[in-house]
Protein backbone atom coordinates (compact mmCIF):
# COMPACT_ATOMS: atom_id res chain seq x y z
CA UNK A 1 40.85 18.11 29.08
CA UNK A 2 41.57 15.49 26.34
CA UNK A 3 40.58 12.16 26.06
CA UNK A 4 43.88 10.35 26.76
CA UNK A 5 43.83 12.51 29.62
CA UNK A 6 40.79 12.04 30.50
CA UNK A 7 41.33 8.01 30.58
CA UNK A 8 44.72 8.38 32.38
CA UNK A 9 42.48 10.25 35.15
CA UNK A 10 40.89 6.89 35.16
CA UNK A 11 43.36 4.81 35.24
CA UNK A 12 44.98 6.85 38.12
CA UNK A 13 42.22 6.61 40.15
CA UNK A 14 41.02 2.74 39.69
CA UNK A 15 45.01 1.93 41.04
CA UNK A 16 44.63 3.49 44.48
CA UNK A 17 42.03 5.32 46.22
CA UNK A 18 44.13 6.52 48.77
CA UNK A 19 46.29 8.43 46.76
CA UNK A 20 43.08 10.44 44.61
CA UNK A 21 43.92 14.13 45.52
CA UNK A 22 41.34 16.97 45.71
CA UNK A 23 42.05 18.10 42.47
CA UNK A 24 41.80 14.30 40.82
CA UNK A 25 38.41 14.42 42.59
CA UNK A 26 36.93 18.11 40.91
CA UNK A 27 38.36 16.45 37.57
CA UNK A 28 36.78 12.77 37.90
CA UNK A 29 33.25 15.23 38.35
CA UNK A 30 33.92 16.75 35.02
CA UNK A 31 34.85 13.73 33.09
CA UNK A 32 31.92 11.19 34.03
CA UNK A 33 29.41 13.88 32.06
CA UNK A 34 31.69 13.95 28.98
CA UNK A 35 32.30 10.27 28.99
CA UNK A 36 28.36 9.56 29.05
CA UNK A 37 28.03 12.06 26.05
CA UNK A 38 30.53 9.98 24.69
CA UNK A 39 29.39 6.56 25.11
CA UNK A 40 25.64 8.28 23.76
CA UNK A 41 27.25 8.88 20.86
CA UNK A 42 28.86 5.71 20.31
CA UNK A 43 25.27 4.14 21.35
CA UNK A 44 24.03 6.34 18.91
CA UNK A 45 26.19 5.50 15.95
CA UNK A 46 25.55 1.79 16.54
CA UNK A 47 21.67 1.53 16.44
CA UNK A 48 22.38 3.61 13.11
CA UNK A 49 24.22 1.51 11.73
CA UNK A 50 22.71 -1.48 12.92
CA UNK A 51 19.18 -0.17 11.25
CA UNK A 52 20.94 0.53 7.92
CA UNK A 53 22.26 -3.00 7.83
CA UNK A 54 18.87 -4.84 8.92
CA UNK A 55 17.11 -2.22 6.38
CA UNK A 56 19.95 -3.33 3.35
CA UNK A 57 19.65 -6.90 4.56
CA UNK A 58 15.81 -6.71 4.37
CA UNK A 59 15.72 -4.71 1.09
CA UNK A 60 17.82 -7.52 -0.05
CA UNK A 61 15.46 -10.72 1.07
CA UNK A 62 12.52 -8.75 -0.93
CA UNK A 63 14.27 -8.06 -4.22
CA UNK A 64 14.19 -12.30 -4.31
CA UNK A 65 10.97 -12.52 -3.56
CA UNK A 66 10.36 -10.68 -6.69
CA UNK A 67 9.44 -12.95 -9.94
CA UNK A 68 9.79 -10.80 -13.12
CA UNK A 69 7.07 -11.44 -15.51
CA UNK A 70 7.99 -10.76 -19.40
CA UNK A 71 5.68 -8.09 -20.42
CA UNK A 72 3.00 -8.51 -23.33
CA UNK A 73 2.93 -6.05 -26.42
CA UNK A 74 -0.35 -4.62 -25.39
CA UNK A 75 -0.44 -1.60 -27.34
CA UNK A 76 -2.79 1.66 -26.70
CA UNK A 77 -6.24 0.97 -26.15
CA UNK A 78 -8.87 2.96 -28.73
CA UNK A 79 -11.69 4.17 -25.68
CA UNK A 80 -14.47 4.24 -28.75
CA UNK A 81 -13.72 0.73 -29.55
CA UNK A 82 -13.60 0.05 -25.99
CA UNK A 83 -16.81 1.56 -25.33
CA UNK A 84 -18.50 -0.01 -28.69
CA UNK A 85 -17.75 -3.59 -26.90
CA UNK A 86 -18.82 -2.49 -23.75
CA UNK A 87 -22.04 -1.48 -25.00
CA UNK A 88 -22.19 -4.81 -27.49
CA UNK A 89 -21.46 -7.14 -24.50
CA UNK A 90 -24.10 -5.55 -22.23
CA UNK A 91 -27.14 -5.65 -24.52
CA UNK A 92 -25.97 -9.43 -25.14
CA UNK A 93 -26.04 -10.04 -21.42
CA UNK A 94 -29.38 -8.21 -20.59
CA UNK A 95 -31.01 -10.07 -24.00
CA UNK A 96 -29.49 -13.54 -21.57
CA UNK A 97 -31.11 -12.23 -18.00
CA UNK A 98 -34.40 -11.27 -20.12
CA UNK A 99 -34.45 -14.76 -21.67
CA UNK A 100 -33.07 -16.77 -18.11
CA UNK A 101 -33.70 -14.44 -15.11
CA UNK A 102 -30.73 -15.49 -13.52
CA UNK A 103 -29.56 -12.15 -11.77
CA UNK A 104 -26.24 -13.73 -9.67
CA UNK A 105 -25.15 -15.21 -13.80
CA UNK A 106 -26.00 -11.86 -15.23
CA UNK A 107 -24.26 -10.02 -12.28
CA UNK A 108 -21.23 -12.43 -12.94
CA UNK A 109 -21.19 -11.42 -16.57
CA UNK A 110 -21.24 -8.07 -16.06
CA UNK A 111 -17.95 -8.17 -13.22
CA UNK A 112 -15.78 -9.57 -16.50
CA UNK A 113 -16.52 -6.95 -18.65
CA UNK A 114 -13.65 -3.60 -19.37
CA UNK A 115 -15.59 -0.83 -18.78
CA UNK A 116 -14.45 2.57 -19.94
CA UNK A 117 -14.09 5.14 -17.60
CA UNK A 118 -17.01 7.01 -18.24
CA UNK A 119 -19.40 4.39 -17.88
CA UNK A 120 -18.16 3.52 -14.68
CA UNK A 121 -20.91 4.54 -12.49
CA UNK A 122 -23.68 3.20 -15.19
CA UNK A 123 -21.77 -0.04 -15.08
CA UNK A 124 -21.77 0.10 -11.10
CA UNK A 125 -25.43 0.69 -10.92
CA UNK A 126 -26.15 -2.64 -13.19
CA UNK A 127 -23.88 -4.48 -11.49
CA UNK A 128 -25.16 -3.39 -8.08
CA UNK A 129 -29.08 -3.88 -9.33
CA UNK A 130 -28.24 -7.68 -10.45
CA UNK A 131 -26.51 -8.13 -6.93
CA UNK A 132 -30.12 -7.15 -5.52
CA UNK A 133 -32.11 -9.08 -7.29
CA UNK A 134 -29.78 -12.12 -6.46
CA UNK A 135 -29.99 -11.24 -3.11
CA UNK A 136 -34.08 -11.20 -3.43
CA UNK A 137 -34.57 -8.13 -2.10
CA UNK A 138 -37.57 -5.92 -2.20
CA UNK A 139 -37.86 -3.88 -5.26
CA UNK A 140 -35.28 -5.39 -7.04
CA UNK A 141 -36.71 -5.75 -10.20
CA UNK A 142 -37.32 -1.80 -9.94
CA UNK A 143 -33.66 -1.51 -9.21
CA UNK A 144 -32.81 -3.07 -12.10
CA UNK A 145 -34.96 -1.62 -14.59
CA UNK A 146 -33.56 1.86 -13.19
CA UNK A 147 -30.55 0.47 -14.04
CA UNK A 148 -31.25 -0.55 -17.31
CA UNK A 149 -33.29 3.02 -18.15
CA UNK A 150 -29.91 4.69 -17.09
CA UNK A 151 -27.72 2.23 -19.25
CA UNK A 152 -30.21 2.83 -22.29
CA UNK A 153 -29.96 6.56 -21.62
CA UNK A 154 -25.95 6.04 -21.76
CA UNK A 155 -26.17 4.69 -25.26
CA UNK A 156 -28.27 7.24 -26.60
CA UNK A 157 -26.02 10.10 -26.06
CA UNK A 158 -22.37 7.73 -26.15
CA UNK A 159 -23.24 5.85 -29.72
């Protein structure tokens, strides 16, 4: 049974209920399951499309959001050099603490330094032993001379 003929089943039957034969009856049982598959469908199809338009519409609000920022001739970084000014710049700022004993200034310091990527942890642990001593907590100062001894040790075999 087609569609027109499914909706001129309809029709027929909203005009008069006293004329709905038998047969109009058996067909009307077969037609309301198609037409809910139907309108599923169509339910279906317009969520979809609904979702693609608030997802393009929402893609579109963010790309203005954006500010485009012109981008600086950096160039490739050379990790010796790198690591030479790492190591230059931490012996500076552990002559400082030795001369000031400010731990929270020192730890400062030390957060605006590049670090290369193998002296990450070493770099961690001094950072993390001037946080102690800052924070005054107990063995502190041990902390940081481990942390030190370690750093020293890093020079020695990275000149």
């Amino acid at each position: 049974m087609g569609i027109a003929s499914q909706y001129q089943l309809l029709y027929r039957m909203g005009q008069s209920y006293a004329s709905i034969s038998l047969d109009d009856t058996k067909n009307f049982a077969m037609l309301v399951p198609s037409l809910m598959i139907e309108l599923r469908k169509t339910i279906a199809i317009a969520i979809a499309v609904s979702m693609l338009l608030f997802s393009i519409a929402h893609q579109l609000g963010q790309e203005k959001k954006l500010v485009s920022v012109p981008r600086g001739d950096v160039g490739a970084i050379d990790i010796d050099d790198l690591r030479s000014k790492w190591q230059e710049n931490v012996f500076r700022i552990l002559a400082e603490y030795d001369q000031n004993l400010q731990a929270q200034t020192t730890r400062d310091a030390l957060l605006d330094l590049q670090v290369p990527a193998d002296a990450q942890d070493i770099h961690l642990g001094l950072v993390l032993a001037f946080q102690a001593a800052s924070d005054t907590r107990v063995n502190s100062s041990v902390t940081v001379e481990n942390a030190r001894a370690a750093f020293i040790k890093y020079t020695t075999t990275h000149p």
